[in-house]
Each structure stands twice: as structure tokens, then as C-alpha cells.
C-alpha atoms as a PDB file:
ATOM      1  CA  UNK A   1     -20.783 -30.763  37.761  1.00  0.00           C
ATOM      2  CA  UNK A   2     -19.922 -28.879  40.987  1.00  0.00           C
ATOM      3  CA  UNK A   3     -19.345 -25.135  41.273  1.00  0.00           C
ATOM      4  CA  UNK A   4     -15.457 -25.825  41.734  1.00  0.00           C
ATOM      5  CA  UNK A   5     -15.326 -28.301  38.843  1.00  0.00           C
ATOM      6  CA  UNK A   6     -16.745 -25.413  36.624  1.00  0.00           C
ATOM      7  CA  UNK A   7     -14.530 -23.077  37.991  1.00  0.00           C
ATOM      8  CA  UNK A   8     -11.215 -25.260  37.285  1.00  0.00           C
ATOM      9  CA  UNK A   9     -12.343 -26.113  33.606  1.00  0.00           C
ATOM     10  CA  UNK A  10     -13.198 -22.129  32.944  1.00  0.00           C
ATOM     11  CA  UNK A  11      -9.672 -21.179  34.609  1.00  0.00           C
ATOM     12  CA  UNK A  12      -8.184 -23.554  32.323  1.00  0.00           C
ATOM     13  CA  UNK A  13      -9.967 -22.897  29.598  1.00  0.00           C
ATOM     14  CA  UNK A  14      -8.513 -19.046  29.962  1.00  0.00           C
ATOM     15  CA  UNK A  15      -5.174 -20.291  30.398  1.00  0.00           C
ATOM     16  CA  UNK A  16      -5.070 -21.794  27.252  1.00  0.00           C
ATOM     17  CA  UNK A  17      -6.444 -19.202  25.192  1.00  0.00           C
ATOM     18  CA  UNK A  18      -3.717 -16.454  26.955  1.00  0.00           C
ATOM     19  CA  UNK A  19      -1.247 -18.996  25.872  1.00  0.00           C
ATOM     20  CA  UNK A  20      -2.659 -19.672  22.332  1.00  0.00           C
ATOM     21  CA  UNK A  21      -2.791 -15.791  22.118  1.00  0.00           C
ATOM     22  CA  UNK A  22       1.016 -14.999  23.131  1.00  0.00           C
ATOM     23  CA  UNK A  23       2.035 -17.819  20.704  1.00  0.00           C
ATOM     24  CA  UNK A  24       0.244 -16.102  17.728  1.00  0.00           C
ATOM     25  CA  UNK A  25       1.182 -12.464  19.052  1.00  0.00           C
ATOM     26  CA  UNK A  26       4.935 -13.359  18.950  1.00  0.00           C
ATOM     27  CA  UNK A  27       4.508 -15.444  15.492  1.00  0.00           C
ATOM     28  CA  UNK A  28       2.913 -12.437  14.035  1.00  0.00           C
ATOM     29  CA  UNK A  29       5.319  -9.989  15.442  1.00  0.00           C
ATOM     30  CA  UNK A  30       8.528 -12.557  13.933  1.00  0.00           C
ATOM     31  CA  UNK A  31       6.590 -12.497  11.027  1.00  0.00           C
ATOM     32  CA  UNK A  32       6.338  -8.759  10.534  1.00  0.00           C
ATOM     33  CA  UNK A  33       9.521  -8.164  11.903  1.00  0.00           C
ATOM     34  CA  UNK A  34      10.961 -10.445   9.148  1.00  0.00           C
ATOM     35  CA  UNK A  35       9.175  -8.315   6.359  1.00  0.00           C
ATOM     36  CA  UNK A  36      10.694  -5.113   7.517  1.00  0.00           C
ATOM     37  CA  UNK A  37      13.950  -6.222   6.163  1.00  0.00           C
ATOM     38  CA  UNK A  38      12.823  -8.069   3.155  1.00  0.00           C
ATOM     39  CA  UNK A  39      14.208  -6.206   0.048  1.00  0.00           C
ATOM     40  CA  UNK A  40      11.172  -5.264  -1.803  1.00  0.00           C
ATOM     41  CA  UNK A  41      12.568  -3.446  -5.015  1.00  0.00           C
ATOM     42  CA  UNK A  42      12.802  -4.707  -8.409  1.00  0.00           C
ATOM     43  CA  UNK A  43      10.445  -5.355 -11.374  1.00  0.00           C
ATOM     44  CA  UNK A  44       7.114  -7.217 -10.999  1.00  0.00           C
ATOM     45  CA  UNK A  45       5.191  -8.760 -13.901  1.00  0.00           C
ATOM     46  CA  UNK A  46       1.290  -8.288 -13.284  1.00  0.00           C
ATOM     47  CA  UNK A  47      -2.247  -9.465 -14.166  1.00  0.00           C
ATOM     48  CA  UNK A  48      -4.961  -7.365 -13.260  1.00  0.00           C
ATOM     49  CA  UNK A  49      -8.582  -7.673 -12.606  1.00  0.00           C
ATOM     50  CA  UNK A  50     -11.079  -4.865 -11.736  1.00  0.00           C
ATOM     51  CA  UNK A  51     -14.658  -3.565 -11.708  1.00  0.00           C
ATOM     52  CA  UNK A  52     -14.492   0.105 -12.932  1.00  0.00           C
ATOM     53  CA  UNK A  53     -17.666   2.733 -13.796  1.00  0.00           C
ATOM     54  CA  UNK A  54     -17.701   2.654 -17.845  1.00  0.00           C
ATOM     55  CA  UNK A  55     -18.861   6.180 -20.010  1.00  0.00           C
ATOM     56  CA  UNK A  56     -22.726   4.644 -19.442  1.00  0.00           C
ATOM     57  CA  UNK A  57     -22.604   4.980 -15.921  1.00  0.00           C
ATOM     58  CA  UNK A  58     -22.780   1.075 -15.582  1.00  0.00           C
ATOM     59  CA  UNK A  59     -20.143  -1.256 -13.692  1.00  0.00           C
ATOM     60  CA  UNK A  60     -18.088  -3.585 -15.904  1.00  0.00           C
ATOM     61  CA  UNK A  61     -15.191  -5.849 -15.587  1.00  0.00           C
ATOM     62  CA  UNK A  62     -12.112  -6.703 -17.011  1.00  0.00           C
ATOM     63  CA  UNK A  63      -8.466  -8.264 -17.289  1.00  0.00           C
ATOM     64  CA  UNK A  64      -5.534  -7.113 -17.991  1.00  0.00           C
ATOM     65  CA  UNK A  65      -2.204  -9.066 -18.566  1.00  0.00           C
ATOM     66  CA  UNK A  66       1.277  -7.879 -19.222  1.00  0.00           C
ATOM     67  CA  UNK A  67       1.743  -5.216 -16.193  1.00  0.00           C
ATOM     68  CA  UNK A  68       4.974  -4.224 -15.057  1.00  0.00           C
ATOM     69  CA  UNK A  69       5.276  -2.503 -12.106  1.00  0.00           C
ATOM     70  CA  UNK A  70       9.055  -1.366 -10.775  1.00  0.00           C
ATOM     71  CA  UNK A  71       9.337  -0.454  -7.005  1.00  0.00           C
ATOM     72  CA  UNK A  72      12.757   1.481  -6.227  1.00  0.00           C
ATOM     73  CA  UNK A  73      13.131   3.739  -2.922  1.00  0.00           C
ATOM     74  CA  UNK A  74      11.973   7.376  -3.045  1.00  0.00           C
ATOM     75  CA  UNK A  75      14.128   9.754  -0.812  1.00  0.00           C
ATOM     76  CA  UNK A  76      13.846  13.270  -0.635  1.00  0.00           C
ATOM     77  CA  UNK A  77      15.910  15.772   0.649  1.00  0.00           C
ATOM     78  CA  UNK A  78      17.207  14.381   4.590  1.00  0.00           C
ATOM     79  CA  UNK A  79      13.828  14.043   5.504  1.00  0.00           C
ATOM     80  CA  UNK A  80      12.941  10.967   4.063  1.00  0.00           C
ATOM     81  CA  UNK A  81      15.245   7.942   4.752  1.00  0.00           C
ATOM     82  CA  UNK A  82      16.131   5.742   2.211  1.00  0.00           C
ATOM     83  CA  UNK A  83      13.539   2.570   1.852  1.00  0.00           C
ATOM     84  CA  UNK A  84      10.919   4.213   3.974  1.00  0.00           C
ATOM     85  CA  UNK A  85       9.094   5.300   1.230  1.00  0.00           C
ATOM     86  CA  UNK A  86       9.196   3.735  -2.294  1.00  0.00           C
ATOM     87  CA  UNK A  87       8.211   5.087  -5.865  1.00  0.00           C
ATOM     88  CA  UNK A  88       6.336   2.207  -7.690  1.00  0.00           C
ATOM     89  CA  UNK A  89       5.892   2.948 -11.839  1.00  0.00           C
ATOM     90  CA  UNK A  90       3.092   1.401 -13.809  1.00  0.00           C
ATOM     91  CA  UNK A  91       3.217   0.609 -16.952  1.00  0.00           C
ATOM     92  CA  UNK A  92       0.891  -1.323 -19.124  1.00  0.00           C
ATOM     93  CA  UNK A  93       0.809  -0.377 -23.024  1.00  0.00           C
ATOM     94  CA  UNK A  94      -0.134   3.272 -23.487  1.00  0.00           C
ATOM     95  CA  UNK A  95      -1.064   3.247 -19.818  1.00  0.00           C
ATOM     96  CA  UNK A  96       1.289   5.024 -17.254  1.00  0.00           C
ATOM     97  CA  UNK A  97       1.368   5.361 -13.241  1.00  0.00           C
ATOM     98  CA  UNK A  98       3.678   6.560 -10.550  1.00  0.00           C
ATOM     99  CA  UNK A  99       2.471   6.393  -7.034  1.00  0.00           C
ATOM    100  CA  UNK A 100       4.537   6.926  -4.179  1.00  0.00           C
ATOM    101  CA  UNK A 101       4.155   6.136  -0.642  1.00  0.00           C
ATOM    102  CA  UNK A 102       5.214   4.169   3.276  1.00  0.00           C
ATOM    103  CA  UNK A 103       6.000   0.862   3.770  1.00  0.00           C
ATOM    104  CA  UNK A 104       5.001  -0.815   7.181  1.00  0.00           C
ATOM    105  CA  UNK A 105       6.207  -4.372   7.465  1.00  0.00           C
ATOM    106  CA  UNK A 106       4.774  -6.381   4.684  1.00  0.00           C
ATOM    107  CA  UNK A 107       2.405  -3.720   3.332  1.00  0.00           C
ATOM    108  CA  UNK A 108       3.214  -0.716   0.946  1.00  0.00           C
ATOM    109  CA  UNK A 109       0.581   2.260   0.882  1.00  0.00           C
ATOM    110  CA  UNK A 110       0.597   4.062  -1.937  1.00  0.00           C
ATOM    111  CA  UNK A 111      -1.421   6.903  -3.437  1.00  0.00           C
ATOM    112  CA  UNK A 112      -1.274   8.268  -7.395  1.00  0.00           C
ATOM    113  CA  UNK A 113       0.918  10.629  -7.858  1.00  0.00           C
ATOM    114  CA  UNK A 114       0.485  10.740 -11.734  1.00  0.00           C
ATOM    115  CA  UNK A 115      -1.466   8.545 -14.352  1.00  0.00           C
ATOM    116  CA  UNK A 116      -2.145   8.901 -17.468  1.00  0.00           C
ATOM    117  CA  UNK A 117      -5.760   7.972 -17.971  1.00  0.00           C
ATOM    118  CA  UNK A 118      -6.327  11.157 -15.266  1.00  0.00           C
ATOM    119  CA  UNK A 119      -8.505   9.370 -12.899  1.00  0.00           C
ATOM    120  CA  UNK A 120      -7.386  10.051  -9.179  1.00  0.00           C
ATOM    121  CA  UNK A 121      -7.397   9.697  -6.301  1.00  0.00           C
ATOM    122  CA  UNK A 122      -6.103   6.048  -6.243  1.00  0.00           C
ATOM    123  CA  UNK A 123      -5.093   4.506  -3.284  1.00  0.00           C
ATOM    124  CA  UNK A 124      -2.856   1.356  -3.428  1.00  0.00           C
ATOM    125  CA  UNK A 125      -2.115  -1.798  -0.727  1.00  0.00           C
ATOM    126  CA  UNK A 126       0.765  -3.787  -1.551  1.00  0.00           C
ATOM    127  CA  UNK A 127       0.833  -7.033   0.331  1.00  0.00           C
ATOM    128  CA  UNK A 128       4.093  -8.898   0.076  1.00  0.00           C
ATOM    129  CA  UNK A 129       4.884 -12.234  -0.194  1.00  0.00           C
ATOM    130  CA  UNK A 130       7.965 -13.581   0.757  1.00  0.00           C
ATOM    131  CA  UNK A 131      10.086 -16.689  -0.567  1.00  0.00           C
ATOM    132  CA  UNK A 132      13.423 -17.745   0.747  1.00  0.00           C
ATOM    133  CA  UNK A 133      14.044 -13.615   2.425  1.00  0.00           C
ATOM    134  CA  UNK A 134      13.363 -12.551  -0.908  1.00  0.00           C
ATOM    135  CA  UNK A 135      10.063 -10.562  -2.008  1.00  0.00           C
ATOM    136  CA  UNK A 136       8.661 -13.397  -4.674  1.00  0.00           C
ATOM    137  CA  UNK A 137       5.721 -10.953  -4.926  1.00  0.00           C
ATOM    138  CA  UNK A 138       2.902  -9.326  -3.926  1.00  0.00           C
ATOM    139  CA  UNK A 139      -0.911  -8.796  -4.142  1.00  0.00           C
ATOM    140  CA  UNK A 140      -2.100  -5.321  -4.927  1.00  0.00           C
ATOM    141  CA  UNK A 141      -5.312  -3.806  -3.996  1.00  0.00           C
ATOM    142  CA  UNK A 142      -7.083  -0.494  -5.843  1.00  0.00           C
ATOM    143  CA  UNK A 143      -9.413   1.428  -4.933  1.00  0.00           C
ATOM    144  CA  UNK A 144     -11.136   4.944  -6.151  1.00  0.00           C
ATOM    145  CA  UNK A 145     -13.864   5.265  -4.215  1.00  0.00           C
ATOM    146  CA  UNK A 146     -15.264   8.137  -6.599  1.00  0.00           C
ATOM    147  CA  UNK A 147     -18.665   7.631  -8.064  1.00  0.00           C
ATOM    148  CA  UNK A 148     -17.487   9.425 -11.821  1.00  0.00           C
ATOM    149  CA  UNK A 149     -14.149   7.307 -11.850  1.00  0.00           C
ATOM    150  CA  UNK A 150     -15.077   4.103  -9.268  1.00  0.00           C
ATOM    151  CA  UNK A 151     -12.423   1.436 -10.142  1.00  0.00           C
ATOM    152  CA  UNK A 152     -11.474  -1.192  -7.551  1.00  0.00           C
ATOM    153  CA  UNK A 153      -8.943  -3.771  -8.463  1.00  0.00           C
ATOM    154  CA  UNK A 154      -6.848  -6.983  -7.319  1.00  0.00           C
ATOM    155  CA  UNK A 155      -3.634  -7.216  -8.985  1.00  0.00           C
ATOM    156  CA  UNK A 156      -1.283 -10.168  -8.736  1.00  0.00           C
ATOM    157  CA  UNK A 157       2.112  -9.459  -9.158  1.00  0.00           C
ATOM    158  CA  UNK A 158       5.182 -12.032  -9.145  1.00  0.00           C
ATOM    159  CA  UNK A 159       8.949 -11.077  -8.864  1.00  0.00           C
ATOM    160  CA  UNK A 160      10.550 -10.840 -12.736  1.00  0.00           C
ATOM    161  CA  UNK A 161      13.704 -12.582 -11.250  1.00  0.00           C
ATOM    162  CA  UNK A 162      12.141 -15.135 -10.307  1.00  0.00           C
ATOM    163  CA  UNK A 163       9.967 -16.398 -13.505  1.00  0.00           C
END
């Protein structure tokens, strides 16, 4: 193959990977512009599993089913619009949580702002999934990077008006 032959196929080869590039840019950009609109409040049933430090200093697992968590907006005084920041509470038997925090497109980041079991910091992802422009639910991921209180979780969560 000739020097100009090589030169063609790499120029071509570039063109289609710009092009495959500004097709997934603007898909991704539709995509989170679509989430920034999607009403996210409402009450989310939950199962949980995590890896947390027990009392023996060992790791150990486990499941929990039965979570509810409720997401409703969190203004405060004119500073904070309304659905900029959201209040999610936590409740699982005897266990309580609020955390507040920003949403950015399909994501909510949220860190504890009270729980009863004590154990902070906690910081919170909230990926959203999306079902006919309604949120049908998201995935949640924990993490307490702490050596005394390590806990890292996923948490699957699906929309209570939908079930």
C-alpha cells in the first residue's frame, strides 16, 4: 500500500470517528437534557445490599428489603430554587435518614444530614432511570469511606406508583 493510500484510509478513518463522536456527544447531551426536567419526587420502595465494618473489625455483608425512601424539593430561604436541591428521607424499620443535596441531570448527590444509627459522613449518588418522562427509579450508591464506620452500598430503588 502506497504512502497516499495510507494517508486516505487514516483521513477517513478520523472522519468517522469525529462523526461517531458528535453523534454520541449530542445523544448524551439529549439525554441529559431530558433528565433535567424529569420529575424526580415521590416515594421509592428499596432493596439494599452493602459491605459494612462489623463491632470485630471484620467486613460483612448483608440485605435489606422493605426501604422507602421519599425525595421532595428542599428550598431555603431565596437562595435555593425550588427542585435544585432535594431532601430524600430514609426509612427502614427503626432505621432513619435524611440527606439533602444537588441534582445535575440524571444524578442526585446527597450527603447525611441526620441518621439514626450515627455513622457519618455518608455520601449518596442517585442515578435515575427514566420510563415514559417519568422517574420509574433509580440506583443508589453509598459510601463512608471511614475505616471505624466503612459501609458501601448499592441500593435499587423502583417508583411506588408504578408497582
Amino acid at each position: 500500500m502506497n504512502k497516499t493510500r495510507r494517508y486516505q484510509l487514516f483521513n477517513l478513518l478520523i472522519t468517522v470517528m469525529l462523526a461517531m463522536g458528535l453523534v454520541f456527544s449530542r445523544n448524551l447531551a439529549a439525554s441529559a437534557a431530558g433528565c433535567s426536567t424529569l420529575d424526580i419526587k415521590g416515594s421509592y420502595k428499596c432493596d439494599v445490599a452493602c459491605v459494612v465494618r462489623d463491632v470485630n473489625d471484620g467486613l460483612k455483608g448483608l440485605t435489606i428489603h422493605g426501604e422507602i425512601d421519599t425525595i421532595t424539593s428542599f428550598t431555603k430561604d431565596e437562595v435555593i430554587k425550588e427542585d435544585e436541591f432535594y431532601q430524600v428521607e430514609i426509612i427502614n424499620g427503626d432505621f432513619h435518614e435524611v440527606e439533602i443535596g444537588p441534582r445535575f441531570h440524571c444524578s442526585l448527590y446527597t450527603a447525611t444530614e441526620s441518621v439514626s444509627d450515627n455513622q457519618f459522613p455518608v455520601l449518596e449518588e442517585y442515578i435515575f432511570q427514566e420510563e415514559d418522562g417519568k422517574a420509574s427509579g433509580f440506583t443508589k450508591i453509598v459510601r463512608n469511606p471511614s475505616r471505624a464506620n466503612f459501609k458501601t452500598c448499592k441500593v435499587d430503588c423502583i417508583n411506588e406508583n408504578l408497582l
